[in-house]
C-alpha atoms as a PDB file:
ATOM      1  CA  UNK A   1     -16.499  12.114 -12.999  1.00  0.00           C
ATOM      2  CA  UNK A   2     -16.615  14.181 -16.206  1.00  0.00           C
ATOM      3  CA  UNK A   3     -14.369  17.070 -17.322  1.00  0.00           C
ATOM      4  CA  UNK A   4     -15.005  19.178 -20.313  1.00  0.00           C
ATOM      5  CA  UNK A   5     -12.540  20.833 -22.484  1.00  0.00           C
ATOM      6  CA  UNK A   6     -13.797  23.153 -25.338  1.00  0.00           C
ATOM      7  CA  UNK A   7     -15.933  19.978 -26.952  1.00  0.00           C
ATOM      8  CA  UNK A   8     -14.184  17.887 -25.754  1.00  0.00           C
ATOM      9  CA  UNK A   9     -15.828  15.311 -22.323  1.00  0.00           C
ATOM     10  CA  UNK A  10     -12.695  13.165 -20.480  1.00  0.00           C
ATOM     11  CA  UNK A  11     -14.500  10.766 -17.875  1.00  0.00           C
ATOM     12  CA  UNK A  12     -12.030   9.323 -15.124  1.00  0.00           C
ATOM     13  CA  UNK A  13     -12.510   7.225 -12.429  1.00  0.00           C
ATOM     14  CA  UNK A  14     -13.341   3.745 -13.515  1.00  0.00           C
ATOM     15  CA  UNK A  15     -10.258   2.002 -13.318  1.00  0.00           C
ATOM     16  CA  UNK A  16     -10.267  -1.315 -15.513  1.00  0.00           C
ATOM     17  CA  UNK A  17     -13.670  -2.177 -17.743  1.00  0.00           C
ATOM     18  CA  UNK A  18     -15.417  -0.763 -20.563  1.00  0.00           C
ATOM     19  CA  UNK A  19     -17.480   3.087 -20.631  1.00  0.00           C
ATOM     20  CA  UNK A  20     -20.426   3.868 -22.816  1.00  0.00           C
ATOM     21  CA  UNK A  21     -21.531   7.780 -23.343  1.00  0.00           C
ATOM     22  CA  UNK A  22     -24.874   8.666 -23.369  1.00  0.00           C
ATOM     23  CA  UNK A  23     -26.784  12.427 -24.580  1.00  0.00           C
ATOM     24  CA  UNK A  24     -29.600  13.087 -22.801  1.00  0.00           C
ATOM     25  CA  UNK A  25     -30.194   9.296 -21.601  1.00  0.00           C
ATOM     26  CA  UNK A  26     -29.931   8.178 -24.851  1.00  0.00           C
ATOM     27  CA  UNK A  27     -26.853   5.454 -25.884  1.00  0.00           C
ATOM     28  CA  UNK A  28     -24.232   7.126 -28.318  1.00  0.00           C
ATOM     29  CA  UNK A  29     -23.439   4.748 -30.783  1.00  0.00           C
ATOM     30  CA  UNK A  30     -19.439   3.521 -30.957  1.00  0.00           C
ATOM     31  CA  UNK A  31     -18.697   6.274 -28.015  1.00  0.00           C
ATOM     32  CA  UNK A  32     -17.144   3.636 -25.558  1.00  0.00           C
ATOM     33  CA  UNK A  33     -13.920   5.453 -25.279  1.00  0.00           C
ATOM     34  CA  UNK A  34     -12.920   7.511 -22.184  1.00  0.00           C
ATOM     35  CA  UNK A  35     -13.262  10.710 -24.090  1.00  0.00           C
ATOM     36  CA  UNK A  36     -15.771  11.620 -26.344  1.00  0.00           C
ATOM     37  CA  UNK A  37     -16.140  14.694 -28.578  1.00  0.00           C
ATOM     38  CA  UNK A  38     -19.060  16.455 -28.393  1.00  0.00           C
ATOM     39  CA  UNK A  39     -21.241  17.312 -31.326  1.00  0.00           C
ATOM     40  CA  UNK A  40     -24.234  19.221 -30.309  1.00  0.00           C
ATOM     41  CA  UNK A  41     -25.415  20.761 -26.806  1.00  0.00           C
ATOM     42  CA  UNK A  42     -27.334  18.327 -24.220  1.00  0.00           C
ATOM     43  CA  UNK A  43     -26.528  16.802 -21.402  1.00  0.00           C
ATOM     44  CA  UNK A  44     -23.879  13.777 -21.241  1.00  0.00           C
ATOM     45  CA  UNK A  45     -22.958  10.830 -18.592  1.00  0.00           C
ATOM     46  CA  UNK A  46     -20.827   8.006 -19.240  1.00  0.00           C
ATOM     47  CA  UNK A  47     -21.424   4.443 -17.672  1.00  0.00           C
ATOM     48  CA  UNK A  48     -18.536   2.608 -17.031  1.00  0.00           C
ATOM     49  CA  UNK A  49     -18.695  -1.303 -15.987  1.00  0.00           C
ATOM     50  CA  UNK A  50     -16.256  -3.168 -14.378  1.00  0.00           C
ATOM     51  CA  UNK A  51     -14.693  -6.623 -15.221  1.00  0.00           C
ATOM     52  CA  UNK A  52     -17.288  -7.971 -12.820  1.00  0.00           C
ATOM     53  CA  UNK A  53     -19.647  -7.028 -14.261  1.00  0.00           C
ATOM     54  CA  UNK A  54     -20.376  -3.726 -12.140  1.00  0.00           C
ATOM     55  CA  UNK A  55     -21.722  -0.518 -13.344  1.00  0.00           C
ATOM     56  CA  UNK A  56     -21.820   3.155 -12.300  1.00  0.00           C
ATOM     57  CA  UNK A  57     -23.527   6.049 -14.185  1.00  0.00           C
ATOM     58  CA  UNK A  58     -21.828   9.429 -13.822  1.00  0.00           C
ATOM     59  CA  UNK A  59     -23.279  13.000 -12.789  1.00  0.00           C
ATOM     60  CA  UNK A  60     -24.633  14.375 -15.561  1.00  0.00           C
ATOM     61  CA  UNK A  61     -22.820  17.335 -17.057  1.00  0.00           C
ATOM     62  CA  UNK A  62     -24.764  19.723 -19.373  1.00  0.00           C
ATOM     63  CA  UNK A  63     -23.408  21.990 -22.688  1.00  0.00           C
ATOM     64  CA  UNK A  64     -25.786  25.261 -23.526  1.00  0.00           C
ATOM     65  CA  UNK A  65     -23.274  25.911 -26.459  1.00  0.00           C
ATOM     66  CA  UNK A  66     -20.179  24.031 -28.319  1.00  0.00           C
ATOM     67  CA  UNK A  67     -17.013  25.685 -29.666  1.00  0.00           C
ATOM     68  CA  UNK A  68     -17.733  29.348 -31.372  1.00  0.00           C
ATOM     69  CA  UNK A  69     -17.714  29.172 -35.006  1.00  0.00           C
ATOM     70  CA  UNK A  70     -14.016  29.582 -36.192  1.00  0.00           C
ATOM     71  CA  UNK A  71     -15.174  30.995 -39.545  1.00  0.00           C
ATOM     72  CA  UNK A  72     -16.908  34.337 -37.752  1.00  0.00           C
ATOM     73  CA  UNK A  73     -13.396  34.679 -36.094  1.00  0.00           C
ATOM     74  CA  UNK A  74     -11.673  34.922 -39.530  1.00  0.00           C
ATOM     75  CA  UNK A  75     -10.535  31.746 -39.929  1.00  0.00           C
ATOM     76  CA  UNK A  76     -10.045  29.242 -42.479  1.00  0.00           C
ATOM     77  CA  UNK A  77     -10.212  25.506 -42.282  1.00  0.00           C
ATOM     78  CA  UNK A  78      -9.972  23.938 -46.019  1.00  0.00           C
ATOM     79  CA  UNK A  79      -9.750  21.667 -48.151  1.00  0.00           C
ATOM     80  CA  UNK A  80     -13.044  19.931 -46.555  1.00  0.00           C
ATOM     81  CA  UNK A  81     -13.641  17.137 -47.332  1.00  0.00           C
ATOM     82  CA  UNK A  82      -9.700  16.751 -47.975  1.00  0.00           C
ATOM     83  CA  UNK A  83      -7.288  14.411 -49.677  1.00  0.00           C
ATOM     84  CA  UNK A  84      -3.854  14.502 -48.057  1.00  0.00           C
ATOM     85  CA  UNK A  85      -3.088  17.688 -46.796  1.00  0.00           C
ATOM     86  CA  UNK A  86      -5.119  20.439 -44.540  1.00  0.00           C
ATOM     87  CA  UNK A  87      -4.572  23.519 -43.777  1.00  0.00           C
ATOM     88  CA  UNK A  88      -5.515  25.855 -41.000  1.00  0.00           C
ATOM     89  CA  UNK A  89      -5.322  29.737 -41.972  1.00  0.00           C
ATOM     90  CA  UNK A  90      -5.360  32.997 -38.942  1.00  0.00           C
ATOM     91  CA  UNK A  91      -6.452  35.609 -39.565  1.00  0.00           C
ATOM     92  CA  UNK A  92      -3.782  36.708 -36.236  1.00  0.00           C
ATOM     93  CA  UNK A  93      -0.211  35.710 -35.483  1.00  0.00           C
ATOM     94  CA  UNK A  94       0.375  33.428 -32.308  1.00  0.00           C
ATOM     95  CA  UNK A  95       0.799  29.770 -31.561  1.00  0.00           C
ATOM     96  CA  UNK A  96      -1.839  27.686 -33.067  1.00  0.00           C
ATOM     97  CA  UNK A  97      -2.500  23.979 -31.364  1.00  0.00           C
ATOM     98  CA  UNK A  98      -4.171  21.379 -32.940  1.00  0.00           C
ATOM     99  CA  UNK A  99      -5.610  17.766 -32.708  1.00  0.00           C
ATOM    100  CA  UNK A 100      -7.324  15.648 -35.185  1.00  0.00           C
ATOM    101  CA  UNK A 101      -9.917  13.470 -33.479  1.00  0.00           C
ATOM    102  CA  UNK A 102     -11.971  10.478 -34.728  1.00  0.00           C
ATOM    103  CA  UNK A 103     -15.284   9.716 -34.098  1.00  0.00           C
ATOM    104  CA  UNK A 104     -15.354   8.165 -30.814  1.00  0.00           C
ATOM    105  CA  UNK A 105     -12.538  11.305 -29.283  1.00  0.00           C
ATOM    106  CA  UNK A 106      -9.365   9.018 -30.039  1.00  0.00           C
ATOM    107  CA  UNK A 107      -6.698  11.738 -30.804  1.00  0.00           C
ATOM    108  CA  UNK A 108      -4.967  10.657 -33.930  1.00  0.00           C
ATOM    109  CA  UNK A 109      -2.624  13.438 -34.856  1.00  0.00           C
ATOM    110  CA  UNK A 110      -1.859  16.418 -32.746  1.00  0.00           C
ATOM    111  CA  UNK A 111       0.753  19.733 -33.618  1.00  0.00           C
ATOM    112  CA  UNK A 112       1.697  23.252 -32.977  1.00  0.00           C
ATOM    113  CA  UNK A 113       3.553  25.822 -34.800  1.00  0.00           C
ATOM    114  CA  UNK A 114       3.960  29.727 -34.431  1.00  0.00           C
ATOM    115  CA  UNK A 115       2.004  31.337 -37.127  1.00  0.00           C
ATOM    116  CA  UNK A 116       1.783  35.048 -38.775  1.00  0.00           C
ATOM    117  CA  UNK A 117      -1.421  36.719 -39.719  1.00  0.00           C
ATOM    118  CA  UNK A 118      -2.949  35.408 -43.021  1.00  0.00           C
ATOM    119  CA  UNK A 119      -0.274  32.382 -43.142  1.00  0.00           C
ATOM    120  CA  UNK A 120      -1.620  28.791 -43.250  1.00  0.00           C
ATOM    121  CA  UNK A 121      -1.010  25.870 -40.998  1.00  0.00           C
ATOM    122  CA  UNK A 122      -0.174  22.377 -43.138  1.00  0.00           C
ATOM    123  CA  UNK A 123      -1.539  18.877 -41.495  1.00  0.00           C
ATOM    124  CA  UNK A 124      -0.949  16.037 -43.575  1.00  0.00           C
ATOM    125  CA  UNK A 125      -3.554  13.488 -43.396  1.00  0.00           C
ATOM    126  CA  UNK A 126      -1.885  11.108 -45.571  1.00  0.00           C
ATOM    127  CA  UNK A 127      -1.316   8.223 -42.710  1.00  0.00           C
ATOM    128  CA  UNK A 128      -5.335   8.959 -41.883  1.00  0.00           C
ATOM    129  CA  UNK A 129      -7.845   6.519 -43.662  1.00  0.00           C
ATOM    130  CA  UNK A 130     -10.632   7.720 -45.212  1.00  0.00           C
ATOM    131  CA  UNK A 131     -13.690   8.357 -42.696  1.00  0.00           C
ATOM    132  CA  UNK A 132     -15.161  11.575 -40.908  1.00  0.00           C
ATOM    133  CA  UNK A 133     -12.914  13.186 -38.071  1.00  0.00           C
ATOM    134  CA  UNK A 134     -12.926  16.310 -35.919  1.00  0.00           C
ATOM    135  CA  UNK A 135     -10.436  18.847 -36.132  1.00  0.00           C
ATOM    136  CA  UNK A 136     -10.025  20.626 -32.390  1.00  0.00           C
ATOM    137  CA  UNK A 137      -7.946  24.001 -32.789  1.00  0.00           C
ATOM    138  CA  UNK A 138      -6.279  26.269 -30.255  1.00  0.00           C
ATOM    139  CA  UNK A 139      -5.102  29.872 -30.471  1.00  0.00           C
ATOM    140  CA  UNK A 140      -4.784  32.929 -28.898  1.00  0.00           C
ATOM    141  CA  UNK A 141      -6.631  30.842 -25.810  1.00  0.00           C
ATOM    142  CA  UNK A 142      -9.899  30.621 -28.013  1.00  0.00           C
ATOM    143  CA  UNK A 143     -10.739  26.516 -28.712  1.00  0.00           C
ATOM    144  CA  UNK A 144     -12.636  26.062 -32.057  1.00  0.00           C
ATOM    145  CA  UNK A 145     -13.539  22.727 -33.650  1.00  0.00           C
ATOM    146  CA  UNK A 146     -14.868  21.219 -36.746  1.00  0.00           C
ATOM    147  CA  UNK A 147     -16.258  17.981 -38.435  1.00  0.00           C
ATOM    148  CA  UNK A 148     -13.418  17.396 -41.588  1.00  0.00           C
ATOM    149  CA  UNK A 149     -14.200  14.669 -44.090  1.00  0.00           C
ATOM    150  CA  UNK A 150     -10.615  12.302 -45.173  1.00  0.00           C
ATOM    151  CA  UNK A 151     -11.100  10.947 -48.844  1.00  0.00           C
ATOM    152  CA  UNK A 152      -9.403   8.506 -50.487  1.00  0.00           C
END
């Protein structure tokens, strides 16, 4: 079975074994995780195998459109690509949430803070190695997400 949150796909059901995502029937490379991050609209099943060997496909689920562009809502995700520190600025006071994801939907650092309007949100990414990541943000009930780039 597959949930979706925001861009984010969580399959469930498989038990011990090994799961393998797939975009409109075709293998996604290095997604073998149980979550996977989605990075364009299609449709997405996961095939998880057993330790004997086994294997089940799940029901495919489709996404029409990924997480609305955060920049059109006034906000500000920068420096990207970025050395050690990131920083998430609202254009609206509330609690902001926030996850930094790798490649194959592994959560790596998550947060939240209370924020004012026009004030800026530090992550340090100093404990991250260089590579390409997503950042998944939360506020005001409104999920947004974006591809950030970790240099050396």
């Amino acid at each position: 079975m597959i949930t979706k949150s925001g861009d984010t796909l969580t399959a469930s059901g498989g038990g011990v074994g090994t799961w393998q995502w797939y975009q409109n029937n075709t293998l996604i490379p290095g997604a073998t995780n149980t979550t996977y991050v989605s990075t364009q609209a299609g449709t997405y099943t996961v095939r998880f195998t057993n330790t004997a060997g086994c294997s089940a496909v799940s029901t495919a689920i489709t996404l029409t459109s990924l997480s609305p562009d955060y920049r059109l809502a006034g906000y500000q995700v920068y420096p990207n690509p970025a050395k050690e520190e990131l920083y998430i600025q609202s254009p609206i006071a509330g609690q902001l949430n926030y996850r930094l994801l790798d490649m194959q939907g592994r959560e790596l650092i998550t947060g939240s803070e209370g924020i004012s309007a026009g004030d800026k949100m530090k992550i340090s990414l100093q404990k991250i190695p260089q590579g390409s990541y997503y950042l998944q943000f939360e506020h005001l009930g409104i999920q947004y997400s974006t591809p950030v780039i970790k240099l050396l």
